[in-house]
Protein backbone atom coordinates (compact mmCIF):
# COMPACT_ATOMS: atom_id res chain seq x y z
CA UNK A 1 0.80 -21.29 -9.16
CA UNK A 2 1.89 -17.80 -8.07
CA UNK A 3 -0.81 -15.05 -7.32
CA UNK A 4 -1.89 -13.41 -10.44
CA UNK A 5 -1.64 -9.41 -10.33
CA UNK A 6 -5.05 -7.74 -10.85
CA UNK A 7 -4.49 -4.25 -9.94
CA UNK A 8 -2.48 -0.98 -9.56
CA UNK A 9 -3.54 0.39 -6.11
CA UNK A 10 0.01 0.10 -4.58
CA UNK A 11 1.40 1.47 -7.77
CA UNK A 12 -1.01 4.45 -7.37
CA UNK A 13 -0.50 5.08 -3.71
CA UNK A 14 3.82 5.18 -4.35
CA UNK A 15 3.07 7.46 -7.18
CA UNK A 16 0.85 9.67 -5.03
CA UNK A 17 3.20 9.61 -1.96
CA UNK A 18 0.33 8.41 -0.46
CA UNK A 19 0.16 5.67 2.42
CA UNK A 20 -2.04 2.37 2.68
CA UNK A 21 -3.50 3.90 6.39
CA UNK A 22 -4.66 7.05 4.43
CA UNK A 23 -6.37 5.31 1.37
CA UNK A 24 -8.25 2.96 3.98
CA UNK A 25 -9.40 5.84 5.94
CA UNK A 26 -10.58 7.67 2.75
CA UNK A 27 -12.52 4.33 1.59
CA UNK A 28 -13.90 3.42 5.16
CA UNK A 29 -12.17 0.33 5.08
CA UNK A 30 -9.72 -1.45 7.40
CA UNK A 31 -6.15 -0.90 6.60
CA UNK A 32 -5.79 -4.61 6.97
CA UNK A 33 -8.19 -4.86 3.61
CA UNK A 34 -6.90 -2.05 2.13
CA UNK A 35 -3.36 -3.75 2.68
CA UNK A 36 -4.74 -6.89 0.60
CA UNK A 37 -6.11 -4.99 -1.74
CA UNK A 38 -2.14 -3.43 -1.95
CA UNK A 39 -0.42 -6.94 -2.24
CA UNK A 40 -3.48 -8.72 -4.53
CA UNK A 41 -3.65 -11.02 -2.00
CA UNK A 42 -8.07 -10.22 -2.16
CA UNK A 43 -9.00 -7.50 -4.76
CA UNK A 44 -11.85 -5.25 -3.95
CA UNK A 45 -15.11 -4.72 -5.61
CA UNK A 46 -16.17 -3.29 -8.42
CA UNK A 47 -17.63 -0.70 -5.96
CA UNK A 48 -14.90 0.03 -3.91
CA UNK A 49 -12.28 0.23 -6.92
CA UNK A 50 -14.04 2.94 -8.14
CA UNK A 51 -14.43 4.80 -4.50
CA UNK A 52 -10.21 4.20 -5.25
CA UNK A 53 -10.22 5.73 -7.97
CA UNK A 54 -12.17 8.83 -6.74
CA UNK A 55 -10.27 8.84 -3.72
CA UNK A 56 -6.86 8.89 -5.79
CA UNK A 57 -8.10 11.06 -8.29
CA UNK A 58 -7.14 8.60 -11.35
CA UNK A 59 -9.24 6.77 -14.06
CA UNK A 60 -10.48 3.42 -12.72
CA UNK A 61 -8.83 1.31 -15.52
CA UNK A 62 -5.20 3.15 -14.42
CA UNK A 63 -5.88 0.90 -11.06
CA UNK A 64 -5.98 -2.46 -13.66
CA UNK A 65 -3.68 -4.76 -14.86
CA UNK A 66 -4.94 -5.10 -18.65
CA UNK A 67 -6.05 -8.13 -19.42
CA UNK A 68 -3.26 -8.34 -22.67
CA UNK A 69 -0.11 -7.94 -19.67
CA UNK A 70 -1.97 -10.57 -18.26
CA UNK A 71 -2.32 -13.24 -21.17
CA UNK A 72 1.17 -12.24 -22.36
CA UNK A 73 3.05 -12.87 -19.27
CA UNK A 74 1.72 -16.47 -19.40
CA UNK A 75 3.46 -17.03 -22.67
């Protein structure tokens, strides 16, 4: 079963010209984490999604997949 896509954060980053290293630093978090955060390998916490969003200066639900894109790409 392949890995489900949860969220955005790589999407974000491209669209920011920002660079996984500087969004970990921002967040206090490794860039290892931050880089499986990136490739929704591990998704982060409610918490730290928001810090993302804060940090990125975006709405929290622009870092989602909706749940619909979800549910549709299974059918």
């Amino acid at each position: 079963m392949a890995k489900k896509k949860l969220n955005r954060i790589k999407v974000i980053l491209v669209e920011k010209d920002k660079k996984i290293n500087w969004l970990a630093t921002q967040v206090n978090k490794s860039t290892n984490t931050v880089s499986l955060w990136c490739n929704n390998k591990r998704q982060p916490s409610l918490e730290s999604l928001y810090e993302v969003a804060n940090v990125l200066d975006v709405d929290i639900y622009d870092l989602l997949i909706s749940t619909r894109d979800l549910k549709e790409s299974k059918e």
